[in-house]
C-alpha atoms as a PDB file:
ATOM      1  CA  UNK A   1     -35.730   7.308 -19.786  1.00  0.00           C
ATOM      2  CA  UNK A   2     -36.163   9.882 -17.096  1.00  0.00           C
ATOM      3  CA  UNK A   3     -34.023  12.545 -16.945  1.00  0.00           C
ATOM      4  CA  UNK A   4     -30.676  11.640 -14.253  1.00  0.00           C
ATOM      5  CA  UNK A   5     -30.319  14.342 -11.366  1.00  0.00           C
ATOM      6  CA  UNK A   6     -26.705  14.551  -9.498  1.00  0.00           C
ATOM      7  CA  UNK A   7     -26.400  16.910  -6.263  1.00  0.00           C
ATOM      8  CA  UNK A   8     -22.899  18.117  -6.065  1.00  0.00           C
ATOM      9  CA  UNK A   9     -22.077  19.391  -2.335  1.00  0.00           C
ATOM     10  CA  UNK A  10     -19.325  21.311  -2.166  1.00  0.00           C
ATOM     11  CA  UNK A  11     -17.606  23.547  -5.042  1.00  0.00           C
ATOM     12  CA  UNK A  12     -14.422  23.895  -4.388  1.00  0.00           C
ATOM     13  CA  UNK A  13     -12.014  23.190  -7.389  1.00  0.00           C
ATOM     14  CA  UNK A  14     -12.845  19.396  -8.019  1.00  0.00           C
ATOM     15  CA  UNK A  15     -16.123  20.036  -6.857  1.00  0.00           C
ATOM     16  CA  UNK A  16     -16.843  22.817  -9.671  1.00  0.00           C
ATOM     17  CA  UNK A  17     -15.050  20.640 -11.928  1.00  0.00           C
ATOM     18  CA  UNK A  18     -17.318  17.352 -11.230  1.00  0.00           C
ATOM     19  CA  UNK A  19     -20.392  19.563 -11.347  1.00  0.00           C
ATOM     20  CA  UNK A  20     -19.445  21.457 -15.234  1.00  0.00           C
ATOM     21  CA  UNK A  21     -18.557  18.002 -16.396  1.00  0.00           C
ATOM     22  CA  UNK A  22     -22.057  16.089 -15.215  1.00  0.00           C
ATOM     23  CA  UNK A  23     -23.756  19.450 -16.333  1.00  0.00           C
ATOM     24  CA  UNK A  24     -22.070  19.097 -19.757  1.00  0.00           C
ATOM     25  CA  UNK A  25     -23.176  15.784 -20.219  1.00  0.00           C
ATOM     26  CA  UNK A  26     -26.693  15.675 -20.267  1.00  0.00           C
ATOM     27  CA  UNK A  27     -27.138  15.368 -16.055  1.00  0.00           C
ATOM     28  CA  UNK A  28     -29.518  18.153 -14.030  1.00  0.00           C
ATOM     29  CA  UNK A  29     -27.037  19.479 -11.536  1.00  0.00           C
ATOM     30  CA  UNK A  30     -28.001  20.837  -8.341  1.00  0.00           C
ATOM     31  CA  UNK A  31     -24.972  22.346  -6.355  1.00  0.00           C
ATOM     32  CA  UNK A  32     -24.794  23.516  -2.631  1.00  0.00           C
ATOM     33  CA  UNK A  33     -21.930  25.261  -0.813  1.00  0.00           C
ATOM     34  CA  UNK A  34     -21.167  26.020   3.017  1.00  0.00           C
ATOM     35  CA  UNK A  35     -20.312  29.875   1.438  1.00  0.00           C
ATOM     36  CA  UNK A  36     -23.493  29.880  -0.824  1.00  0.00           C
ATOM     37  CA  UNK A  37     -21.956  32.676  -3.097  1.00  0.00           C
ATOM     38  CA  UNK A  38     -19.978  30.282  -4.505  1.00  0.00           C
ATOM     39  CA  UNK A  39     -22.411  27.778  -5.424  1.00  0.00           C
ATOM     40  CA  UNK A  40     -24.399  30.567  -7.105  1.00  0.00           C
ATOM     41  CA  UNK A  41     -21.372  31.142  -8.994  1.00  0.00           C
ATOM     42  CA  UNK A  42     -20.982  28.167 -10.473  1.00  0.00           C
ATOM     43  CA  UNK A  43     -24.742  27.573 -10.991  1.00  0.00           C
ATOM     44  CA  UNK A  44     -25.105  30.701 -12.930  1.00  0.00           C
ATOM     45  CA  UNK A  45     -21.900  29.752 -15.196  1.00  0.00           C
ATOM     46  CA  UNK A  46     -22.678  25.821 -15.962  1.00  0.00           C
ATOM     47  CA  UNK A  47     -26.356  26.111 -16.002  1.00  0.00           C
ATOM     48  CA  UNK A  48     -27.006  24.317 -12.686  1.00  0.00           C
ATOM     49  CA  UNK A  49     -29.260  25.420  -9.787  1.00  0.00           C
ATOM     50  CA  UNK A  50     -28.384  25.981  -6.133  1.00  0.00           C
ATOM     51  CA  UNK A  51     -30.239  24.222  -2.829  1.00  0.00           C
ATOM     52  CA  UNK A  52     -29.833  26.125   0.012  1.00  0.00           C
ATOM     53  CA  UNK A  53     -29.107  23.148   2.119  1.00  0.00           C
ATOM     54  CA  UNK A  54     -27.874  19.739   2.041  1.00  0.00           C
ATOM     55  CA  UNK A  55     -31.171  17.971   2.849  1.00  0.00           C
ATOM     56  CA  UNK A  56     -32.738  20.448  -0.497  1.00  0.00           C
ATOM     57  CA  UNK A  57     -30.212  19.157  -2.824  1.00  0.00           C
ATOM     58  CA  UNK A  58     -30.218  15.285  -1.531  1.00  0.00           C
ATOM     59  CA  UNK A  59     -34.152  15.817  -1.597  1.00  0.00           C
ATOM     60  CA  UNK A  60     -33.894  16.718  -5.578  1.00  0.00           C
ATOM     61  CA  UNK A  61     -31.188  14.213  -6.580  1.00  0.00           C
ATOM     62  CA  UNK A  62     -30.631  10.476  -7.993  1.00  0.00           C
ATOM     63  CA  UNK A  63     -27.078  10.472  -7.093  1.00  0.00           C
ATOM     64  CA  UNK A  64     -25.466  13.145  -4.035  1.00  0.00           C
ATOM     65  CA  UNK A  65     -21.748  13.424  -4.664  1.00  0.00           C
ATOM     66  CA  UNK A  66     -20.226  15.202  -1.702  1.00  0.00           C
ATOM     67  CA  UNK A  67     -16.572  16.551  -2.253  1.00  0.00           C
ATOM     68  CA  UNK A  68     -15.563  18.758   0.675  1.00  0.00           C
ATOM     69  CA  UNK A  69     -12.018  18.717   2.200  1.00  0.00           C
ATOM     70  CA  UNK A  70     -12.467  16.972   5.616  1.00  0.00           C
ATOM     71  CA  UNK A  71     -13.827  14.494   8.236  1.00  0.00           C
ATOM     72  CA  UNK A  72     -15.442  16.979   9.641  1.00  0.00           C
ATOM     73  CA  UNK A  73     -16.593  18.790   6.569  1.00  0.00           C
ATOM     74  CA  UNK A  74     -18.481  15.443   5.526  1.00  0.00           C
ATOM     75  CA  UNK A  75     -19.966  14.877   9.372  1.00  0.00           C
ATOM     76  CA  UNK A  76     -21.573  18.175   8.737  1.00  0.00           C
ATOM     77  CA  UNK A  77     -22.987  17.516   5.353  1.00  0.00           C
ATOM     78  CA  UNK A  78     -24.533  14.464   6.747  1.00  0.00           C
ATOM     79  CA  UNK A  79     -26.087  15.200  10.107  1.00  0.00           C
ATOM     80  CA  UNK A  80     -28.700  17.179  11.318  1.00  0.00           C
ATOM     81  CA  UNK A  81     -31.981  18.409  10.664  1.00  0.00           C
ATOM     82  CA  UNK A  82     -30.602  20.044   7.168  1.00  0.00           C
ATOM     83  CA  UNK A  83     -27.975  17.207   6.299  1.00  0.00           C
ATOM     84  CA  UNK A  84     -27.977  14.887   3.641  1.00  0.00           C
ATOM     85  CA  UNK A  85     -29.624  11.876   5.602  1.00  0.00           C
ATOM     86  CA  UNK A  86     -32.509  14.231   6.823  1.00  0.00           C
ATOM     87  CA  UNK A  87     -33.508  14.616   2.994  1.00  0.00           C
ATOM     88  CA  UNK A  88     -32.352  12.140   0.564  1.00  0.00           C
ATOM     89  CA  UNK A  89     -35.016   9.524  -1.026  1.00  0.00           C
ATOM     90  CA  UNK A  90     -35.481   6.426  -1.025  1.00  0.00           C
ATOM     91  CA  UNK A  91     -33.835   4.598  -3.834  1.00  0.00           C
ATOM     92  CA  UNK A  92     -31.118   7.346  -4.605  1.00  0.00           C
ATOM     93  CA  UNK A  93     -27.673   7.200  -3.877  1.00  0.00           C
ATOM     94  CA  UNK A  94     -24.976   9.543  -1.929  1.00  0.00           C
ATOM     95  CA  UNK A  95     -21.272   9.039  -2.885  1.00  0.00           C
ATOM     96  CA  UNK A  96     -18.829  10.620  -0.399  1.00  0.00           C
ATOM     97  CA  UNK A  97     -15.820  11.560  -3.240  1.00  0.00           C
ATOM     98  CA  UNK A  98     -13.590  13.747  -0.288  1.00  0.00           C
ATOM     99  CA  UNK A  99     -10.454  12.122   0.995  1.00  0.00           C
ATOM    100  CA  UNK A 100     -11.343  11.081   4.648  1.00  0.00           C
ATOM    101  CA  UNK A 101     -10.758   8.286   6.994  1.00  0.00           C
ATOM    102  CA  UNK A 102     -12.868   5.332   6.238  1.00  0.00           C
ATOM    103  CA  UNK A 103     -14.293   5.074   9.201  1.00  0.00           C
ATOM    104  CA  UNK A 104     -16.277   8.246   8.310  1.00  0.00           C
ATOM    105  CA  UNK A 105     -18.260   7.397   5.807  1.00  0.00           C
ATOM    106  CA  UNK A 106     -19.329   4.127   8.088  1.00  0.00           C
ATOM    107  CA  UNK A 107     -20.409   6.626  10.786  1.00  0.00           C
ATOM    108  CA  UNK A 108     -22.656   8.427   8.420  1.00  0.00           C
ATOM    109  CA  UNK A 109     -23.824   5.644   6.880  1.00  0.00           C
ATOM    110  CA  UNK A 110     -27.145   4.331   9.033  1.00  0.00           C
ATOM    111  CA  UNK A 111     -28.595   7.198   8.902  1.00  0.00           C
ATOM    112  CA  UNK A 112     -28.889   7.491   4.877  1.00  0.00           C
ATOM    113  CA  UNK A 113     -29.772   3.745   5.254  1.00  0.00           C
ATOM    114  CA  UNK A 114     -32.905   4.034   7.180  1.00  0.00           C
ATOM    115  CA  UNK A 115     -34.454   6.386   4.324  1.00  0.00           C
ATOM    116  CA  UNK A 116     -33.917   3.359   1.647  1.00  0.00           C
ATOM    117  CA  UNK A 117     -31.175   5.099   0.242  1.00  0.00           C
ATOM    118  CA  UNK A 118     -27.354   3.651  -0.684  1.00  0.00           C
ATOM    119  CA  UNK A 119     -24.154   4.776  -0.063  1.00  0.00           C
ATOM    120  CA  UNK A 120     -20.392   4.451  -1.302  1.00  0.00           C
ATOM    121  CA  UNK A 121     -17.317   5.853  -0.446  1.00  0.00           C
ATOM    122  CA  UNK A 122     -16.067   6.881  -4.326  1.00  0.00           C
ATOM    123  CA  UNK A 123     -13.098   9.038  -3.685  1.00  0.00           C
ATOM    124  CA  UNK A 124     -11.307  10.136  -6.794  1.00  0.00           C
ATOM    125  CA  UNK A 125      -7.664  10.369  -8.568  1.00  0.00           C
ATOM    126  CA  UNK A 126      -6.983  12.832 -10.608  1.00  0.00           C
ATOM    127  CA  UNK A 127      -7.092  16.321 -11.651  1.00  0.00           C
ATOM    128  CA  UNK A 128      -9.566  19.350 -12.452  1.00  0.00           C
ATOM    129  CA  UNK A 129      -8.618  18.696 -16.555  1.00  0.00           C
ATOM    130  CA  UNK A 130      -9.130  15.118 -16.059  1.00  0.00           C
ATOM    131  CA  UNK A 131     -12.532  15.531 -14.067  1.00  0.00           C
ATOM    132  CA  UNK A 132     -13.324  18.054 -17.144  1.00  0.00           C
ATOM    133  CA  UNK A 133     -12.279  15.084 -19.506  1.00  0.00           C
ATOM    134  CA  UNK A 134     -13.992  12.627 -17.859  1.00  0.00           C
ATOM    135  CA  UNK A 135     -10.562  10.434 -17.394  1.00  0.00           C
ATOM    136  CA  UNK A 136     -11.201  10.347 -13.413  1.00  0.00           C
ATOM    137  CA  UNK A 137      -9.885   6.601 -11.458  1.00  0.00           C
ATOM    138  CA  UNK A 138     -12.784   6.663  -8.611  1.00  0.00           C
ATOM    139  CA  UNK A 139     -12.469   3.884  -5.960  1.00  0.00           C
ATOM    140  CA  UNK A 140     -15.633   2.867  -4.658  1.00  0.00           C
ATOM    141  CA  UNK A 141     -16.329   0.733  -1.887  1.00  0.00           C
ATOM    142  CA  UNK A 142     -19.882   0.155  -0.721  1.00  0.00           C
ATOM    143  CA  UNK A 143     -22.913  -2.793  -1.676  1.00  0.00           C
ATOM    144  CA  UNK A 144     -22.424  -3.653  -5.399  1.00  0.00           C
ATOM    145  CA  UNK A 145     -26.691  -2.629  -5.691  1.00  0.00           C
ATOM    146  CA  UNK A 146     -25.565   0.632  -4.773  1.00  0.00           C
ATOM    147  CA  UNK A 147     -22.473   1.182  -6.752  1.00  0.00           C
ATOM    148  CA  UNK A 148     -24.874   0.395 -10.138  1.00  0.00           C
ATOM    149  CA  UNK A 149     -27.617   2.733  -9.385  1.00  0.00           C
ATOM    150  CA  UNK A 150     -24.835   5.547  -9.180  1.00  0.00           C
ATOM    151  CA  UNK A 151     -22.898   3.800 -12.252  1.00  0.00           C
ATOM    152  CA  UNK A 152     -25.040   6.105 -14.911  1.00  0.00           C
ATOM    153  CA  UNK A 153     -23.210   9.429 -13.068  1.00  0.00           C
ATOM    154  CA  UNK A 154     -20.309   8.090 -12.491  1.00  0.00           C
ATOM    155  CA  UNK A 155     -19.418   6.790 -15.954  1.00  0.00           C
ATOM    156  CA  UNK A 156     -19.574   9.879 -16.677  1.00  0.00           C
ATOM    157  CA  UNK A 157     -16.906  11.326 -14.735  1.00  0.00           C
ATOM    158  CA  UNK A 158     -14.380   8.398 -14.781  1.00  0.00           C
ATOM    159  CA  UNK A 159     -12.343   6.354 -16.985  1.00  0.00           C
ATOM    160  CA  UNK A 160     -12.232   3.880 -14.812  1.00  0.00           C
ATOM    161  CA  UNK A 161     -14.533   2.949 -11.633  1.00  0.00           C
ATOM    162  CA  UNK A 162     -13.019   0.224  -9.039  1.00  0.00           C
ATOM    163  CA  UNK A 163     -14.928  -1.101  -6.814  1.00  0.00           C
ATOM    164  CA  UNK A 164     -12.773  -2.544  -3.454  1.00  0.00           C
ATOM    165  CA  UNK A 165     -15.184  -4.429  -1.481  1.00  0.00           C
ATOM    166  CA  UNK A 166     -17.315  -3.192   1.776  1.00  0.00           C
ATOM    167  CA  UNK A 167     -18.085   0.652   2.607  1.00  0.00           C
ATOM    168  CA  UNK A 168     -14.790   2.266   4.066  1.00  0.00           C
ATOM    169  CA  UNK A 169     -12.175   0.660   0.891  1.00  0.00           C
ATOM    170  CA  UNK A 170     -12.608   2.865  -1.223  1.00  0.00           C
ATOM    171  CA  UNK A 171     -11.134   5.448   1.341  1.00  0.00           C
ATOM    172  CA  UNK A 172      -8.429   3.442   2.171  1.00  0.00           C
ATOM    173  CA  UNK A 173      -7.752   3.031  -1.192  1.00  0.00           C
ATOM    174  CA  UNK A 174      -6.923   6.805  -1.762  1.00  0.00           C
ATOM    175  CA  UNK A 175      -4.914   7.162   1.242  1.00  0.00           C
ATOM    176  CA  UNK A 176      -2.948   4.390  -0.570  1.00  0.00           C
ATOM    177  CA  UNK A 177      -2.577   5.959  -4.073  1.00  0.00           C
ATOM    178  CA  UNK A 178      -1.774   9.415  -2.031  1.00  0.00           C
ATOM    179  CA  UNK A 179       1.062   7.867  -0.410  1.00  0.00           C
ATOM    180  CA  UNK A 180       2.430   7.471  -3.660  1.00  0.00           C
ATOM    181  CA  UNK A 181       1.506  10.798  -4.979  1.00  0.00           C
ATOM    182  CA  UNK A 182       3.203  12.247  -2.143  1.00  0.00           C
ATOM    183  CA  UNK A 183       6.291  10.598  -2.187  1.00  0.00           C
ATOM    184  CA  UNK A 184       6.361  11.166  -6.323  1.00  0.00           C
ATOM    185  CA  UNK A 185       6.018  14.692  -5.749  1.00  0.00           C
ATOM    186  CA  UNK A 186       8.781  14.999  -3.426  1.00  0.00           C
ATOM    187  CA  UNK A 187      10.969  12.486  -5.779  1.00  0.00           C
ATOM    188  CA  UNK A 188       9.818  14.782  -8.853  1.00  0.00           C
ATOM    189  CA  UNK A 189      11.335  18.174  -6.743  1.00  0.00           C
ATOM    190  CA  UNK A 190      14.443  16.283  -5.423  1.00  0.00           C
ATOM    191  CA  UNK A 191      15.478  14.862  -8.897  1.00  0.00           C
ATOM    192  CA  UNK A 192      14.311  18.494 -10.790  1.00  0.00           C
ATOM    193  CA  UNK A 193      16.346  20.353  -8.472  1.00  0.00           C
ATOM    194  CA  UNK A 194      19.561  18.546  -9.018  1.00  0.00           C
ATOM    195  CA  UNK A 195      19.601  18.565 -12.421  1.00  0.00           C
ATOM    196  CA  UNK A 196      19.052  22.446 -12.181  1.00  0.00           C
ATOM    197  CA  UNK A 197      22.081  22.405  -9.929  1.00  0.00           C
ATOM    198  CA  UNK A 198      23.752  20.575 -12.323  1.00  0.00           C
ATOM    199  CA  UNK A 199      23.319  22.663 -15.214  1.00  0.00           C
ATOM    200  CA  UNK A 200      20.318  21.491 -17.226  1.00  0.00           C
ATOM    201  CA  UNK A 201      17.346  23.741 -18.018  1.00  0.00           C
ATOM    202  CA  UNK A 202      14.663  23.523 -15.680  1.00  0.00           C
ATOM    203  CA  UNK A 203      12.009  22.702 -18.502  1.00  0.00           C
ATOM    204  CA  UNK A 204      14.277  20.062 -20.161  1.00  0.00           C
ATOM    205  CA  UNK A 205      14.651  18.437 -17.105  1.00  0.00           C
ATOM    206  CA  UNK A 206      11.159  17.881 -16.158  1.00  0.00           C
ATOM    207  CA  UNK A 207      10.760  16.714 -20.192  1.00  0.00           C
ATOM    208  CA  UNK A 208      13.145  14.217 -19.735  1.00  0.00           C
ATOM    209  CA  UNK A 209      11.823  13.112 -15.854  1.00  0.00           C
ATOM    210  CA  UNK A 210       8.414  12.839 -17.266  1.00  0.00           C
ATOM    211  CA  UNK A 211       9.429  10.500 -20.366  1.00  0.00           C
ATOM    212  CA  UNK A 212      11.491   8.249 -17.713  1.00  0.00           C
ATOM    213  CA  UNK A 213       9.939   5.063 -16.399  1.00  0.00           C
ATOM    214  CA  UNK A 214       8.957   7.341 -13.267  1.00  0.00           C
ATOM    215  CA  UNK A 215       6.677   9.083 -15.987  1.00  0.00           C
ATOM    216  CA  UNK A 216       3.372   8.317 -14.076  1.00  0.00           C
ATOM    217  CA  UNK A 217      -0.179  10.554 -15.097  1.00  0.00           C
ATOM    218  CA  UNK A 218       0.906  13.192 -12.468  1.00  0.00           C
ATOM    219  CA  UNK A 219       4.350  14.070 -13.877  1.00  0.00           C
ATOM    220  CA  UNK A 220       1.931  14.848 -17.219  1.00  0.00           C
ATOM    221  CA  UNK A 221      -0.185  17.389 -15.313  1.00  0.00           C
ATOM    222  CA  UNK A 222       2.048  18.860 -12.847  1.00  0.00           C
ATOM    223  CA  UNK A 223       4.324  20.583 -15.105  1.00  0.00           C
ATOM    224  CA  UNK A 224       3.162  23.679 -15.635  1.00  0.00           C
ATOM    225  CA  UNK A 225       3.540  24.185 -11.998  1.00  0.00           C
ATOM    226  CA  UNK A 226       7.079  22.415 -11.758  1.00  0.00           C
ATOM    227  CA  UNK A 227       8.243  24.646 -14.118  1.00  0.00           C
ATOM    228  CA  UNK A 228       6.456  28.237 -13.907  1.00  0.00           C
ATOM    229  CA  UNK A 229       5.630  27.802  -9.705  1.00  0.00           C
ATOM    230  CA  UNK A 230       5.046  31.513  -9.393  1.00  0.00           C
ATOM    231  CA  UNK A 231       2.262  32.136 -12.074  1.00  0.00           C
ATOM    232  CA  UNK A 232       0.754  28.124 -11.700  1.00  0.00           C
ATOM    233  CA  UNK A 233      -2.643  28.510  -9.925  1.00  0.00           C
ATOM    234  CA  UNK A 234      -2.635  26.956  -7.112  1.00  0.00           C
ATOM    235  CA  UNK A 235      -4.382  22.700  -7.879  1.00  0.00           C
ATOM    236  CA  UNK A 236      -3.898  21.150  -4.124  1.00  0.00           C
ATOM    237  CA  UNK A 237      -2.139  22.699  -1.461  1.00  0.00           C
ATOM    238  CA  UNK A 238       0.400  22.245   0.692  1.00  0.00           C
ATOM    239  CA  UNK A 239      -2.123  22.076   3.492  1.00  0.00           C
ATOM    240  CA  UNK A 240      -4.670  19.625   2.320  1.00  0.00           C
ATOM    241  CA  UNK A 241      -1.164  17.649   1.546  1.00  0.00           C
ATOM    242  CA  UNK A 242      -0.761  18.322   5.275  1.00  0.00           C
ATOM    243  CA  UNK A 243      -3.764  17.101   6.460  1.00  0.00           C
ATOM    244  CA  UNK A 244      -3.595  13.979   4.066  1.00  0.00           C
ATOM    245  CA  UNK A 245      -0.708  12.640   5.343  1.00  0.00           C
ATOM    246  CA  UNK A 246      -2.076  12.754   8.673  1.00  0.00           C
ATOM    247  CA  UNK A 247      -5.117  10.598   7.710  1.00  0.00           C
ATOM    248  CA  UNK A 248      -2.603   8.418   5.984  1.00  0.00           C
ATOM    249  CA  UNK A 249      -0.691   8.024   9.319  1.00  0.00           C
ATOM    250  CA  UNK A 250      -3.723   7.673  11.560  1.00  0.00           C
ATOM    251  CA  UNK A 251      -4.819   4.781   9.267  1.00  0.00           C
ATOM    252  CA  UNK A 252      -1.559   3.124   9.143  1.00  0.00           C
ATOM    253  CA  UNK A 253      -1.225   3.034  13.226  1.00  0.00           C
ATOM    254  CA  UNK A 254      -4.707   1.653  13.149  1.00  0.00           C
ATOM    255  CA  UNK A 255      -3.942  -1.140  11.175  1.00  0.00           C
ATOM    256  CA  UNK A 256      -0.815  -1.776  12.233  1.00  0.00           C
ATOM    257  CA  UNK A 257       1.289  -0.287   8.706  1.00  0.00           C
ATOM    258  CA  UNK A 258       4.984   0.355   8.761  1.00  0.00           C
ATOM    259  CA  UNK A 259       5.412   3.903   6.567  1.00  0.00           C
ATOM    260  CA  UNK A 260       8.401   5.406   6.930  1.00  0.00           C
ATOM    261  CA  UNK A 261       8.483   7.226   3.465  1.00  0.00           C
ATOM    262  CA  UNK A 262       5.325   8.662   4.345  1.00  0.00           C
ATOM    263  CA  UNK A 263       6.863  10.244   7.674  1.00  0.00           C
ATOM    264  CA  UNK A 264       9.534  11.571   5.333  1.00  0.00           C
ATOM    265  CA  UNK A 265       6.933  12.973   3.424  1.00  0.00           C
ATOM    266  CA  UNK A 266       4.926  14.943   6.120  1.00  0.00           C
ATOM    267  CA  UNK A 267       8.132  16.262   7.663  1.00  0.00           C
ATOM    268  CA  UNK A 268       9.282  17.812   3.698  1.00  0.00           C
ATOM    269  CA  UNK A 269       5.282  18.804   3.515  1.00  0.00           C
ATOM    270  CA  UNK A 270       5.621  20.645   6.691  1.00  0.00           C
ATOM    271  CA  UNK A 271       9.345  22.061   6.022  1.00  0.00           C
ATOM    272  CA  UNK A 272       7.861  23.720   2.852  1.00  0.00           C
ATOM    273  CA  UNK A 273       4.861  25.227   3.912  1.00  0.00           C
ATOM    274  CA  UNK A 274       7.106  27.132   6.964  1.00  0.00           C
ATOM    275  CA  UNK A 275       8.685  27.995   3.913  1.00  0.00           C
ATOM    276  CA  UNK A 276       6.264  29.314   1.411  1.00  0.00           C
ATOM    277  CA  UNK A 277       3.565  28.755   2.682  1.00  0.00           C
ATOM    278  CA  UNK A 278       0.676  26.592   3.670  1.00  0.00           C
ATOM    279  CA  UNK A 279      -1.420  27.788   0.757  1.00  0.00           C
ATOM    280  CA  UNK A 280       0.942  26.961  -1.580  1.00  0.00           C
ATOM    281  CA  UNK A 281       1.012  24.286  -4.381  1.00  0.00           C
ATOM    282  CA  UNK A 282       1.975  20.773  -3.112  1.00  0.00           C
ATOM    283  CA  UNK A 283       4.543  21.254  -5.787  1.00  0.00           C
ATOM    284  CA  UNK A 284       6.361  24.238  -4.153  1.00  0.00           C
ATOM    285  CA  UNK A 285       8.474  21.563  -2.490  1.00  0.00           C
ATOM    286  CA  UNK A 286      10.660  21.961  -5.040  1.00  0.00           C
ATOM    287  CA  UNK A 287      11.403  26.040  -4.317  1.00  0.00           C
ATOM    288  CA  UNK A 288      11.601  24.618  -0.790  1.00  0.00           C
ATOM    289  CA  UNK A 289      14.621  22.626  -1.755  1.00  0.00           C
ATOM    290  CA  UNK A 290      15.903  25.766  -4.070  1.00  0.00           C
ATOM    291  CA  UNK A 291      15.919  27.883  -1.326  1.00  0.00           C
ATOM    292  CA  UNK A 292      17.320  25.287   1.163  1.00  0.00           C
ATOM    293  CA  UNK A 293      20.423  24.802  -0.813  1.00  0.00           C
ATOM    294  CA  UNK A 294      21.388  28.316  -1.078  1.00  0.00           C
ATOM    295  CA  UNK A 295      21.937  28.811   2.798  1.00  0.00           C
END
């Protein structure tokens, strides 16, 4: 059997992470990065090469995985004479794993189309140690041809691949599992801080939180930053948090979705990071609230 090849576009944390896990199991990776430094980087420390452009990598690649944090972001990936569509080969496949609106991934669609290639929409849940673990949920949406062409790459990477139904569900489907992120992550800061104010260690708190029957994956892997915020490296700001509610708000008023929890989210998002900061953790809502009860 021929040797797989996966393009990763964009190396930002999950992107590195998806890259050093496909490189690690057996896959040629070929990596590409708006701030080519970083790419290089990464290359250099996985064993991966670079492409100097999108069309380069899609050109060299069975599967493209694009990871990149916007709408825009992905648009720009796609188009033009250096963009995905302009290169990729007939018979590959190019899985758009960022959290965008659905409708983006049917805009960029025809284009990769006409060169006999497929395409999903496979965004991802979980975290850089679970992409490293290869314990990923992706949610694909996109023809069932093409979501078993990619299968050998994404197996790989997941524990568990879903696929929704048409191009476009599988991005829905993440706004949907980040509406419940969101609104666990403020829960989690709410309930920590009040049992802090109530006189039980911080640490023994969260133990106790995460054991509950609101115990879900996220609790597991948030705690280091829960508990030590101020030496935690940063795993998803406050800001993409930010700009994922938004989606999740433009897609509800398009299909016609009562949220209010998700409003109450995206006004605690936006309290915090005039607080700490937009660069901060998504869990620095909880030193929000600290803060907020002292005045």
């Amino acid at each position: 059997m021929a040797e797989l090849c996966a393009a990763v576009l964009g190396t930002g944390r999950m992107g590195s992470a998806i890259a050093e896990r496909l490189a690690g199991r057996g896959i040629t990776v070929v990596v590409y990065n708006r701030s080519p430094e970083r790419a290089v980087a990464l290359a250099e420390r996985i064993g991966a090469t670079t492409a100097a452009t999108p069309a380069e990598a899609a050109a060299r690649a069975d599967v493209v995985i694009s990871m990149v944090a916007d709408d825009a972001a992905v648009r720009a990936l796609y188009d033009g004479p250096d963009g995905v569509a302009a290169g990729i080969r007939s018979g590959s496949v190019a899985a758009d794993m960022s959290t965008v609106m659905p409708d983006t991934i049917r805009a960029v669609a025809p284009a990769v189309r006409q060169r006999g290639a497929g395409i999903l929409d496979a965004p991802v849940s979980g975290s850089v140690a679970s992409t490293l673990a290869g314990e990923l949920t992706i949610m694909a949406g996109g023809a069932p041809g093409d979501l078993e062409r990619a299968r050998p790459i994404l197996d790989r990477l997941a524990r568990r691949v879903f696929h929704l139904g048409d191009l476009g569900t599988g991005a829905a489907m993440k706004l949907a599992v980040n509406t419940l992120i969101f609104g666990l992550n403020g829960a989690v800061a709410e309930g920590l801080v009040l049992a802090e104010r109530n006189g039980i260690d911080r640490a023994l708190a969260y133990d106790v939180l995460a054991a509950s029957a609101a115990g879900a994956p996220m609790v597991g892997y948030k705690r280091a930053a829960f508990i030590d915020p101020d030496v935690t490296p940063v795993a998803f700001s406050l800001a993409l948090a930010d700009k994922d509610l938004l989606l999740i708000r433009q897609l509800a008023d398009a299909s016609g979705t009562a949220m209010p929890q998700a409003a109450v989210n995206l006004a605690t998002i936006r309290a915090a990071e005039a607080s700490v900061g937009a660069d901060a953790d998504f869990s620095m809502v909880a030193s929000h609230l600290r803060e907020e009860g002292r005045r």
